[in-house]
N, C-alpha and C. Protein backbone atom coordinates (compact mmCIF):
# COMPACT_ATOMS: atom_id res chain seq x y z
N UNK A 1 79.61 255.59 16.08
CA UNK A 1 80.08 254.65 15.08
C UNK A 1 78.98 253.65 14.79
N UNK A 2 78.79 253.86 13.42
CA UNK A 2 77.88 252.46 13.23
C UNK A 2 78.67 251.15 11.90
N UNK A 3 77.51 249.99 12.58
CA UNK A 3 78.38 248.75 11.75
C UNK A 3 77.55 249.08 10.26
N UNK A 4 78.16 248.61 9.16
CA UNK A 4 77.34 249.40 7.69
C UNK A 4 77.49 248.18 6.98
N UNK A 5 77.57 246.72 7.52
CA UNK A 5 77.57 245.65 7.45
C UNK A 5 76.91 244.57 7.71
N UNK A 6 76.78 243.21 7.83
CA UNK A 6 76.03 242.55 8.89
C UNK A 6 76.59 241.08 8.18
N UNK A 7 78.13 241.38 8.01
CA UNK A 7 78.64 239.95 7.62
C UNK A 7 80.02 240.22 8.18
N UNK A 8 80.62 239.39 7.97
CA UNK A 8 82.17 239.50 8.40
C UNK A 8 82.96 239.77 6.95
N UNK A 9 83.91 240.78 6.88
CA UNK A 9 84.29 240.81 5.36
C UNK A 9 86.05 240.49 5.80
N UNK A 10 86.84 239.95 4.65
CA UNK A 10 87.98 240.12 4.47
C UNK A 10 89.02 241.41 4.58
N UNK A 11 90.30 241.50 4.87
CA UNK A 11 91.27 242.50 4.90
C UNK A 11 90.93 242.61 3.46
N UNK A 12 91.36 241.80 2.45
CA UNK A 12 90.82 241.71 1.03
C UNK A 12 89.96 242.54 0.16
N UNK A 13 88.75 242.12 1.02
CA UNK A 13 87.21 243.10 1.07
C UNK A 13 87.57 244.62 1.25
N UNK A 14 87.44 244.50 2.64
CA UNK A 14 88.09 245.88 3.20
C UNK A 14 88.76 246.70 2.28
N UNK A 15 89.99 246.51 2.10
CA UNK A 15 90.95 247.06 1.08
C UNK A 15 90.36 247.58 -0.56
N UNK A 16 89.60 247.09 -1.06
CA UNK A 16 88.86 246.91 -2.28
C UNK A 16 86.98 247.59 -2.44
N UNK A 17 86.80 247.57 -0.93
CA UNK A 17 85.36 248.40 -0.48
C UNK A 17 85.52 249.87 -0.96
N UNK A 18 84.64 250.47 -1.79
CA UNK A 18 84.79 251.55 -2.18
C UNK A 18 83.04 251.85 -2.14
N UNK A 19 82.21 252.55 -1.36
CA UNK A 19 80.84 252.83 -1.24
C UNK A 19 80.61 254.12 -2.16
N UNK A 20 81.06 254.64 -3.04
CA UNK A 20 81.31 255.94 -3.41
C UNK A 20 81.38 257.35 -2.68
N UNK A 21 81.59 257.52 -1.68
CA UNK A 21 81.44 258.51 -0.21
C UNK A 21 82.72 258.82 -0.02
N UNK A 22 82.68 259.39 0.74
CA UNK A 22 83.86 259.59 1.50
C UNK A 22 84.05 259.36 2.81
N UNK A 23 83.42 258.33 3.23
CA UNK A 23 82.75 258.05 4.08
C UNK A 23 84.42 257.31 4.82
N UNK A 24 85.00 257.51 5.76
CA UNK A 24 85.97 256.90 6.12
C UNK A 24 85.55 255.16 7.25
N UNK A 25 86.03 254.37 7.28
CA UNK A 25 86.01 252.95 7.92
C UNK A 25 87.41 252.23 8.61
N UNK A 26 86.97 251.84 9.57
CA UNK A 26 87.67 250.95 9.94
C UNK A 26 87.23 249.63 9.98
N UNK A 27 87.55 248.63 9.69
CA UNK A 27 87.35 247.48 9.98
C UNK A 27 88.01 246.29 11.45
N UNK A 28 86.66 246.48 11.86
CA UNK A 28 87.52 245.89 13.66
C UNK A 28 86.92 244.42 13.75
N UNK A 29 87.46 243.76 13.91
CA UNK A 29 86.68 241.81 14.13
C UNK A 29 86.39 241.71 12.81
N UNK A 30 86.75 241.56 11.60
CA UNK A 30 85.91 241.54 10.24
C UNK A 30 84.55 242.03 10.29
N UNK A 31 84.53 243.39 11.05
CA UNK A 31 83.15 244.30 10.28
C UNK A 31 83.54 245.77 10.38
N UNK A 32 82.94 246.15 9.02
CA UNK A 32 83.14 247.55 8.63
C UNK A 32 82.46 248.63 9.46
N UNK A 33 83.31 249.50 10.22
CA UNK A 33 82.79 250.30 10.71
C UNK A 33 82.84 251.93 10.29
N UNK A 34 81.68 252.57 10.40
CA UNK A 34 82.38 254.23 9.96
C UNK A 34 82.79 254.94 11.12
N UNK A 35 83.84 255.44 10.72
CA UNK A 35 84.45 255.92 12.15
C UNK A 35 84.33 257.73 11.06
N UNK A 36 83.70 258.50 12.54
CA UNK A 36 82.92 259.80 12.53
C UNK A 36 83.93 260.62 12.20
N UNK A 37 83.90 261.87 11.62
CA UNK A 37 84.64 263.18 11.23
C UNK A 37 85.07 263.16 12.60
N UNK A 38 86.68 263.50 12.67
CA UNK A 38 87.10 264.45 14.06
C UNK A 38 86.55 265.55 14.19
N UNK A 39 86.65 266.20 15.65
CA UNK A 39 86.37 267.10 15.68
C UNK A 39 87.73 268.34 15.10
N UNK A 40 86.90 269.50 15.38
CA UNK A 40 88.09 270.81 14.92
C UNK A 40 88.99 270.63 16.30
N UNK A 41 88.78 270.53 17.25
CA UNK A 41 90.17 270.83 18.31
C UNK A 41 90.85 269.73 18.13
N UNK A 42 90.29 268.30 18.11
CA UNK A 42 91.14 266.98 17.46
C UNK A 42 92.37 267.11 16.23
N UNK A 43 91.72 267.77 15.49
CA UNK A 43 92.79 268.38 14.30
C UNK A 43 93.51 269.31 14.58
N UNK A 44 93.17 270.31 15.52
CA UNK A 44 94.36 271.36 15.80
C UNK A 44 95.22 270.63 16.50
N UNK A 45 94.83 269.58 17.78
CA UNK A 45 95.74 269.37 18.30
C UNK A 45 97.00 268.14 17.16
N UNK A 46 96.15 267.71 16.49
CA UNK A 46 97.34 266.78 15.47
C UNK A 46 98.07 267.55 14.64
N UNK A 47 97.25 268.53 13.95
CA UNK A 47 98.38 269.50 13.40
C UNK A 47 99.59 270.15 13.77
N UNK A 48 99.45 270.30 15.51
CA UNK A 48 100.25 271.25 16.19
C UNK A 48 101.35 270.18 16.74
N UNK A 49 100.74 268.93 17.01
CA UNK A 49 101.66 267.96 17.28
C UNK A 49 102.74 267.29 15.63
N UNK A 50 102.04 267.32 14.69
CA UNK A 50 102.46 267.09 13.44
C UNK A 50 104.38 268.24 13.37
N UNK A 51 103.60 269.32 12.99
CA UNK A 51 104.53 270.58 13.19
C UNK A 51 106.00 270.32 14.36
N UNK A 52 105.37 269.72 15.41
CA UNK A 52 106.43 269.35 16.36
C UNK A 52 107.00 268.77 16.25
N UNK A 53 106.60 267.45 15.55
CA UNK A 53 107.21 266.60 15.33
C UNK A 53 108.49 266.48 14.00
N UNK A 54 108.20 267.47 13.47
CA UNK A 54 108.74 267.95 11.87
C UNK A 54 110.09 268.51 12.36
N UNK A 55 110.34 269.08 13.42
CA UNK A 55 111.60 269.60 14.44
C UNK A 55 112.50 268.80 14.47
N UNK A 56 112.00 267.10 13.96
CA UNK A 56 113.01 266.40 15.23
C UNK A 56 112.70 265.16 13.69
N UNK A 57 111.83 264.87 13.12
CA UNK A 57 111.93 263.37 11.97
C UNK A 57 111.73 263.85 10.82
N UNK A 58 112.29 263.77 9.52
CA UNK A 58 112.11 263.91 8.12
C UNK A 58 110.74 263.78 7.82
N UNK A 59 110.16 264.56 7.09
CA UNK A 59 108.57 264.36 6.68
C UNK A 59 108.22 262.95 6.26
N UNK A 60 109.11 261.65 5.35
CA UNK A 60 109.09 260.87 5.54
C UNK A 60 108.46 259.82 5.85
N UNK A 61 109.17 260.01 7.17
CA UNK A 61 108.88 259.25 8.35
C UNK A 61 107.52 259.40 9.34
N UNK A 62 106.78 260.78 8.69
CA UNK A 62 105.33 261.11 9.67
C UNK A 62 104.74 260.38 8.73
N UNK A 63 103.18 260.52 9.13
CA UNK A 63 102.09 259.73 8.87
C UNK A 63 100.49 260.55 9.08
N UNK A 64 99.56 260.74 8.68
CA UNK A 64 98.44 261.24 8.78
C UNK A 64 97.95 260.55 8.23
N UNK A 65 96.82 259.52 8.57
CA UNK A 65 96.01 259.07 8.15
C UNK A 65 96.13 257.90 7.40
N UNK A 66 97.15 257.23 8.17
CA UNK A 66 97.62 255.99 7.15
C UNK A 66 97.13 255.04 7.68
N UNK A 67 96.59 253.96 7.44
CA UNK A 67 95.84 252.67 8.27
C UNK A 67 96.91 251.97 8.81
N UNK A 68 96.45 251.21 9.52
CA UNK A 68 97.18 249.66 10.62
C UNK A 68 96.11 248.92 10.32
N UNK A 69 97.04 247.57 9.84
CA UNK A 69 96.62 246.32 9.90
C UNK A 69 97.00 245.85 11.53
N UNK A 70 96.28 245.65 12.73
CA UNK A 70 96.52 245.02 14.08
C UNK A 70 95.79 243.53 13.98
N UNK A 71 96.21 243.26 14.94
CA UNK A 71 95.48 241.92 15.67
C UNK A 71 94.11 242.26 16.27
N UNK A 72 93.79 241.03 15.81
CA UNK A 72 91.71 240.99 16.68
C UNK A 72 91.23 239.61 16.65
N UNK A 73 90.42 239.36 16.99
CA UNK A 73 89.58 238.37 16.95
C UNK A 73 89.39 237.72 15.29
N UNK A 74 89.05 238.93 14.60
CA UNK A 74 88.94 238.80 13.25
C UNK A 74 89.90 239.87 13.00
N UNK A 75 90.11 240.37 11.55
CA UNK A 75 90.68 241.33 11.14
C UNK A 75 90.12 242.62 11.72
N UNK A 76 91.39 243.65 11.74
CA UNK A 76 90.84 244.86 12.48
C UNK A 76 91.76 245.98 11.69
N UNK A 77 91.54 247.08 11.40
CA UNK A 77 92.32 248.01 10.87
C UNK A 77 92.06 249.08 12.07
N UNK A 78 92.75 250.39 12.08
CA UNK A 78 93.05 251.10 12.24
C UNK A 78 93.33 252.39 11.47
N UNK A 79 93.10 253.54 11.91
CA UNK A 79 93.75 254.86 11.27
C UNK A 79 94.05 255.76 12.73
N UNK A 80 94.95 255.97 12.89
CA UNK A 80 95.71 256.80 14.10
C UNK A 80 95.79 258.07 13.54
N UNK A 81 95.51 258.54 14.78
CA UNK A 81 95.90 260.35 14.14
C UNK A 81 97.55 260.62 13.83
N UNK A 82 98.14 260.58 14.06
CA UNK A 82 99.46 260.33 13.45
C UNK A 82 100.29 259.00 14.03
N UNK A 83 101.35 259.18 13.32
CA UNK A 83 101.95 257.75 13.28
C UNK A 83 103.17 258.17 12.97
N UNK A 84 104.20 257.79 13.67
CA UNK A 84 106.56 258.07 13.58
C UNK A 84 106.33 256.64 12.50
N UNK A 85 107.15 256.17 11.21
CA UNK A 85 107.56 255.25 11.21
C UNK A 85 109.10 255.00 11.39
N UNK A 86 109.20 253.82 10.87
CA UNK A 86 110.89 253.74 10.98
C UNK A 86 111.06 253.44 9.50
N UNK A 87 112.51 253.71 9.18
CA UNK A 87 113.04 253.90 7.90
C UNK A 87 112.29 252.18 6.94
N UNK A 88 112.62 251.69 7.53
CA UNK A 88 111.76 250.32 6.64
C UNK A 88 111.09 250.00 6.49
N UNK A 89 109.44 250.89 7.48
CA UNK A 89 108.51 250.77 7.32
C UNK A 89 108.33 251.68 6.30
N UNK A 90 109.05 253.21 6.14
CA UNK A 90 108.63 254.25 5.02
C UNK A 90 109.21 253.71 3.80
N UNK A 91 110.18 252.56 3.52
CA UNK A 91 110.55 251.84 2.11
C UNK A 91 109.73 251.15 2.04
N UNK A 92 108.90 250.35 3.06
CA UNK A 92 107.53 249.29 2.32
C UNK A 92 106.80 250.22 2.11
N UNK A 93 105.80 251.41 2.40
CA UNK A 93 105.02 252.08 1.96
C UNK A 93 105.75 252.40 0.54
N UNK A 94 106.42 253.13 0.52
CA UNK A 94 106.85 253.95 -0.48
C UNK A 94 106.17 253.27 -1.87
N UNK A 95 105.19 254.16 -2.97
CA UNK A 95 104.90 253.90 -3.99
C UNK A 95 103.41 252.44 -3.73
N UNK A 96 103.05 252.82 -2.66
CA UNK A 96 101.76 251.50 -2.59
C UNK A 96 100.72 252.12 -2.89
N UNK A 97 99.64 251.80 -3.64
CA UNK A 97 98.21 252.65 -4.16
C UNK A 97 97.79 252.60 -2.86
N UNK A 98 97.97 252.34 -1.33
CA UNK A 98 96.71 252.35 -0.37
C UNK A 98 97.57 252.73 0.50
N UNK A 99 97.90 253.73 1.85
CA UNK A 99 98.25 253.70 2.37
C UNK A 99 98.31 252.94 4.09
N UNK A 100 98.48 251.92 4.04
CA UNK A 100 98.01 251.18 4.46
C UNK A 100 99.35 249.68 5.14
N UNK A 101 99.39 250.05 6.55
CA UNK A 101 100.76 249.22 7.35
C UNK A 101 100.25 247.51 7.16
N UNK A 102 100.43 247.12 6.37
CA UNK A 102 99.85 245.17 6.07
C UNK A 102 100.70 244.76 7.46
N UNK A 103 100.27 243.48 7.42
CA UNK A 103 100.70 242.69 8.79
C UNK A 103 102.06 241.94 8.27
N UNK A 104 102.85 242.16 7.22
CA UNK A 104 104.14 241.64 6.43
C UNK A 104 104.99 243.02 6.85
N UNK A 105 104.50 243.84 6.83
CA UNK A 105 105.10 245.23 7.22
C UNK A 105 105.77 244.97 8.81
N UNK A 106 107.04 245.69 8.73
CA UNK A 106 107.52 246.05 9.98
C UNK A 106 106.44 247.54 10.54
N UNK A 107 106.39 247.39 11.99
CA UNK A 107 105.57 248.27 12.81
C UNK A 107 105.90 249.91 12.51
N UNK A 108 104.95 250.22 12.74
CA UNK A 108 105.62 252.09 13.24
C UNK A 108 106.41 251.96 14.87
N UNK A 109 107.22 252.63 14.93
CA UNK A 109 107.94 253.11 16.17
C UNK A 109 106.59 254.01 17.24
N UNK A 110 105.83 255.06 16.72
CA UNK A 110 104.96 255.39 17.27
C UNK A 110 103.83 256.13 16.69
N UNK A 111 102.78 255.72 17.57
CA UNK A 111 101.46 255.92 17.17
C UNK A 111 100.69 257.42 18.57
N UNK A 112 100.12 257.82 17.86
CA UNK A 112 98.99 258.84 18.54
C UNK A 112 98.07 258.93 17.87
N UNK A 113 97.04 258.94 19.27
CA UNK A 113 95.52 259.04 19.01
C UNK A 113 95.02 259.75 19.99
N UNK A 114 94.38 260.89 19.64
CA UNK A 114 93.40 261.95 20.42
C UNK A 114 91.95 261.35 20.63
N UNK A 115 91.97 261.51 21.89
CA UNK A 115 90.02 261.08 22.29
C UNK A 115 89.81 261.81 21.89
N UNK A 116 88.58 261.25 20.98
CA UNK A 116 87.19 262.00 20.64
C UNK A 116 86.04 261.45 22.04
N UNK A 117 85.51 263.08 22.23
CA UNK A 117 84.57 262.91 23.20
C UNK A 117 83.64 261.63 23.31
N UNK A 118 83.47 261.03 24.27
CA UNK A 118 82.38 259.30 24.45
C UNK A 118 82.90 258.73 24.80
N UNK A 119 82.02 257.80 25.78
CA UNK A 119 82.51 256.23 26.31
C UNK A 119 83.05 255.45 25.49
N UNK A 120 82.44 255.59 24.29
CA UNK A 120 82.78 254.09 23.25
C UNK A 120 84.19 254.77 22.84
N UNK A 121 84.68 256.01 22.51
CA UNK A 121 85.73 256.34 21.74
C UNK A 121 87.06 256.03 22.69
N UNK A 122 86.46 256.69 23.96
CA UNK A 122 87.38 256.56 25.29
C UNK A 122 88.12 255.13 25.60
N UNK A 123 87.04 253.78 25.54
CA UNK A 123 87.34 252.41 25.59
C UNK A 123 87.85 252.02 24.11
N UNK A 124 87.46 252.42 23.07
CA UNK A 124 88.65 252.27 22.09
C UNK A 124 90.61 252.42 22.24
N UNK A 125 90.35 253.89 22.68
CA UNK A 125 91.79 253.98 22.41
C UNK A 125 92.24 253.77 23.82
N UNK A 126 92.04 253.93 25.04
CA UNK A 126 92.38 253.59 26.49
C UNK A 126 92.70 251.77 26.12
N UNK A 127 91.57 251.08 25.71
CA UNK A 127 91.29 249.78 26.55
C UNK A 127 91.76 249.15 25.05
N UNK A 128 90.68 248.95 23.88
CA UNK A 128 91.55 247.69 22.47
C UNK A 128 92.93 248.22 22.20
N UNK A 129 92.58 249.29 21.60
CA UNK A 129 93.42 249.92 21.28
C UNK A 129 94.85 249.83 21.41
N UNK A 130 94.89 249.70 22.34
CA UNK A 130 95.87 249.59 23.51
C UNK A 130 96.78 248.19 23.47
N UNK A 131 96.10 246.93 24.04
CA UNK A 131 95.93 245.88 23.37
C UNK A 131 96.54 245.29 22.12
N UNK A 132 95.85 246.10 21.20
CA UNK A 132 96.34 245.59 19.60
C UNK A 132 97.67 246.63 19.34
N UNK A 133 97.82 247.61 19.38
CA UNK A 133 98.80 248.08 19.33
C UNK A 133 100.30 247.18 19.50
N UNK A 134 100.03 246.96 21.15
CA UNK A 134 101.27 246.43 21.94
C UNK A 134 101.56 244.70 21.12
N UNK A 135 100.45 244.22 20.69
CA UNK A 135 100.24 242.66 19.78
C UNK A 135 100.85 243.10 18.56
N UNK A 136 100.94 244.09 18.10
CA UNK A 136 101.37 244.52 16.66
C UNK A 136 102.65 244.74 16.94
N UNK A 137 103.19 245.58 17.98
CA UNK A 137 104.67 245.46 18.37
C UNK A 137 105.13 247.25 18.25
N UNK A 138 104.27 248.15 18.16
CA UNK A 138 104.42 249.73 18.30
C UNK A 138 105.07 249.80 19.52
N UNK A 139 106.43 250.32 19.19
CA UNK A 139 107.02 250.55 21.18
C UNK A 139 106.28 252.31 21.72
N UNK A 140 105.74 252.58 21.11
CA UNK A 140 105.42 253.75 22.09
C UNK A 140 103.74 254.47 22.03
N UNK A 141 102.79 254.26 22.70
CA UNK A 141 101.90 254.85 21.92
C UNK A 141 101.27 256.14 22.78
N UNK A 142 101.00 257.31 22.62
CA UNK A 142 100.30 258.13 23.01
C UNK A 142 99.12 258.13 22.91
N UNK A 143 98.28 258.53 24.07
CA UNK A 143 96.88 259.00 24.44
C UNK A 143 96.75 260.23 24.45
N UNK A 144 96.16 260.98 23.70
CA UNK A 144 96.25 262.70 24.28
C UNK A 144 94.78 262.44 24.15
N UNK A 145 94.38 263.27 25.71
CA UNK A 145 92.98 263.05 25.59
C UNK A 145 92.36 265.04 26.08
N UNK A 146 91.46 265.32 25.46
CA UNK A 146 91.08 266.49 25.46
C UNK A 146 90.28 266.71 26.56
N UNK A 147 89.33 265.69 26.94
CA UNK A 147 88.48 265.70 27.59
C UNK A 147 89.23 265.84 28.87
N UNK A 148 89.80 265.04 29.30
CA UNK A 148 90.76 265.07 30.55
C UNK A 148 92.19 265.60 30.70
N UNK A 149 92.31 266.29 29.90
CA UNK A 149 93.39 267.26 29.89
C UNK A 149 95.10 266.37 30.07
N UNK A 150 95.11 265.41 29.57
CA UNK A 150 96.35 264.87 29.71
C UNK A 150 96.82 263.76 28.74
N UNK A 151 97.77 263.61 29.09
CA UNK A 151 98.47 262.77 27.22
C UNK A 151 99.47 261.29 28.63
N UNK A 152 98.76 260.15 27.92
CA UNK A 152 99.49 259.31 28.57
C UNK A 152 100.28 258.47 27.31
N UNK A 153 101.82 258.48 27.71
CA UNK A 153 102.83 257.68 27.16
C UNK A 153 102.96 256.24 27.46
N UNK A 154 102.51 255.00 26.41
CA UNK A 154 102.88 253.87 26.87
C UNK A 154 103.68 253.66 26.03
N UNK A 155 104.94 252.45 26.63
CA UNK A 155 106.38 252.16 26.21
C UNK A 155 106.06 250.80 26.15
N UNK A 156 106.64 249.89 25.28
CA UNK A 156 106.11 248.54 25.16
C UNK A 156 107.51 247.76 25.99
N UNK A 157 107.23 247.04 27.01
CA UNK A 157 108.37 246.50 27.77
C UNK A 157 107.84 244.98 27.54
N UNK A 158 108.89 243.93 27.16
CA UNK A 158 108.48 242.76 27.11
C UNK A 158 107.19 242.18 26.69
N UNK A 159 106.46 243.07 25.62
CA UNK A 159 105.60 242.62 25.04
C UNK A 159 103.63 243.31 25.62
N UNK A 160 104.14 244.19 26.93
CA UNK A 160 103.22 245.31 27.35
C UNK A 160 104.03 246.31 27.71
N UNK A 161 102.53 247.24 27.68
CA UNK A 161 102.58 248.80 27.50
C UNK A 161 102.88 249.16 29.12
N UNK A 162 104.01 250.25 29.44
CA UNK A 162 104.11 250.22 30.26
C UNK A 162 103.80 252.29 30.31
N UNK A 163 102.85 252.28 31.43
CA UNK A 163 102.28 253.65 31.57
C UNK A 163 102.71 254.64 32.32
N UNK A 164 103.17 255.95 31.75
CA UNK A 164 103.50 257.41 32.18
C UNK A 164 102.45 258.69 32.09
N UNK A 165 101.97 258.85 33.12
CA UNK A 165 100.65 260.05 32.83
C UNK A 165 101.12 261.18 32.73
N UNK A 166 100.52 262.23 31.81
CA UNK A 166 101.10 263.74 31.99
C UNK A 166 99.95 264.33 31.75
N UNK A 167 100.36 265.83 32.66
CA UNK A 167 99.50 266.69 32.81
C UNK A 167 100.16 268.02 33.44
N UNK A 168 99.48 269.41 32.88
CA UNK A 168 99.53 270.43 33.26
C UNK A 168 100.94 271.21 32.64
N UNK A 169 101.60 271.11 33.49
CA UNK A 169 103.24 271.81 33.04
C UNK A 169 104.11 271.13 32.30
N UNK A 170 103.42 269.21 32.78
CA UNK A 170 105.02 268.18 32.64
C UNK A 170 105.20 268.29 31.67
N UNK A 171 106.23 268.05 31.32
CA UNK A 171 107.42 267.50 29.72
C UNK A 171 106.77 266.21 29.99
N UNK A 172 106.28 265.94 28.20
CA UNK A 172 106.26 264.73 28.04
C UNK A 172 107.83 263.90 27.32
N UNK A 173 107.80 263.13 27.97
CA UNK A 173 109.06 262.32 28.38
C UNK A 173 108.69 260.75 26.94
N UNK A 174 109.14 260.90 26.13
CA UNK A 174 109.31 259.92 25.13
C UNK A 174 110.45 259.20 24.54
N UNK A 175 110.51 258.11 24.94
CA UNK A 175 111.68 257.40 24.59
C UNK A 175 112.16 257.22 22.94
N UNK A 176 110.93 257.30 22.09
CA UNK A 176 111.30 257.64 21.03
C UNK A 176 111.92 258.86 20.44
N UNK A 177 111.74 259.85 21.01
CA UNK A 177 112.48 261.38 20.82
C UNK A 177 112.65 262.17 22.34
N UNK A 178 114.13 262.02 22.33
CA UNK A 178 114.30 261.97 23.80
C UNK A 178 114.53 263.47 23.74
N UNK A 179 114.85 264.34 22.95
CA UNK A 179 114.82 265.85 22.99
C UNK A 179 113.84 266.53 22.58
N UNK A 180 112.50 266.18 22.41
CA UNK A 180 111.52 266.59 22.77
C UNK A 180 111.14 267.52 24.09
N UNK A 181 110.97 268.70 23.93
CA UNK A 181 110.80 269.72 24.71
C UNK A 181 109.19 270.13 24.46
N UNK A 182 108.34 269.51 25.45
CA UNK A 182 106.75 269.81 25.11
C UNK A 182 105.76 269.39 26.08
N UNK A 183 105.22 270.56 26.69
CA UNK A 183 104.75 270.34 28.19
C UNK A 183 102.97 269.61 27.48
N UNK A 184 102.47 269.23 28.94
CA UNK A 184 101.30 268.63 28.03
C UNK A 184 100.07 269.89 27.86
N UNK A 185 100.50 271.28 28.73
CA UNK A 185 99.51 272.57 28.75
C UNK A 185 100.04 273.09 26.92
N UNK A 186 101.55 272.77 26.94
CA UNK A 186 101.60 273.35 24.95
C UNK A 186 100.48 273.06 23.90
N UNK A 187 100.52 271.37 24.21
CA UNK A 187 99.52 270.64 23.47
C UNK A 187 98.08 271.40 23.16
N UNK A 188 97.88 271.33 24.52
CA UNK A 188 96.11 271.56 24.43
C UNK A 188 96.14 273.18 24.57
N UNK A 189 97.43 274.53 24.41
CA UNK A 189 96.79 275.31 24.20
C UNK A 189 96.67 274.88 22.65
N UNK A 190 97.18 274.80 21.79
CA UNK A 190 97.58 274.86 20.42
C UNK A 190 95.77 274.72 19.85
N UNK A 191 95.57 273.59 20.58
CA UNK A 191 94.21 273.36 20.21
C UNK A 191 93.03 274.63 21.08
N UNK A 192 93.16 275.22 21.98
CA UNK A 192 92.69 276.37 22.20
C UNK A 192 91.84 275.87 23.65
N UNK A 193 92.97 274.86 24.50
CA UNK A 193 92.25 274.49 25.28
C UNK A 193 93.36 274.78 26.44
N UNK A 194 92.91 274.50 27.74
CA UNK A 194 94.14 274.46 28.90
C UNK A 194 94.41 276.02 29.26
């Protein structure tokens, strides 16, 4: 990830930044960052989790690639590999030119994000990530991490994330979809791993 900046810009800015590229950004502390192409197993595994999820919530209510406005120091956005909302968060989107959760917006119910291989990506979604999420008020967020073969569930209890590790055979156990039937070896074969 590099900064493609060397000022602090506005949510404002942000929102209205158009470099002609396709160059995707997040903006974390008020500075623009490019956050790198996923990889191909990153996408199989969101696709395959997407699909699963289609079992159990109205298309709706999923999310690919929609930003978060979170908490930071300065302004910080987000794009999660997928995202559950709840019915009032999919009536504030509905019909907005940007897809994009403002901080007037009620939260998503839940968020997932797949490590991309690296230290820096790893302390993103493990360590801020994490953090701003639970400050934003997401009750559930998933870690599925490739590298380490396991998907950790945090549940937001009194204002922190409270942590469930899975791996190998287990059912992941989600309070947001409690009939969810999906070991964490399903996951990562889908993506062609495990």
């Amino acid at each position: 990830m590099t900064t493609t900046t060397n000022r602090y810009i506005t949510l404002e800015e942000y929102l209205n930044y158009d470099d002609g590229t396709d160059t995707r950004y997040e903006l974390v502390n008020g500075e623009l960052i490019e956050v790198p192409s996923e990889s191909d197993l990153n996408n199989l595994i969101a696709i395959y989790l997407l699909a699963e999820l289609l079992r159990f919530l109205p298309v709706r209510l999923l999310r690919r690639g929609t930003e978060i406005v979170v908490s930071g120091y300065r302004t910080t956005t987000r794009i999660p590999d997928l995202m559950v909302l709840t019915e009032e968060l999919a009536t504030a989107l509905a019909g907005t030119q940007r897809s994009v959760v403002l901080p007037s917006m009620p939260p998503p119910v839940l968020v997932i994000e797949i490590v991309s291989p690296g230290t820096v990506n790893e302390e993103r979604d493990y360590r801020y990530k994490r953090s701003e999420y639970a400050a934003r008020g997401i009750a559930e967020y998933w870690i599925v991490d490739p590298q380490q073969v396991k998907v950790t569930i945090l549940t937001l209890v009194a204002g922190l994330y409270e942590e469930a590790v899975f791996s190998g055979d287990s059912h992941l156990l989600s309070p947001t979809l409690p009939d969810l039937e999906l070991t964490v070896a399903q996951v990562f074969q889908a993506g062609g791993e495990g």
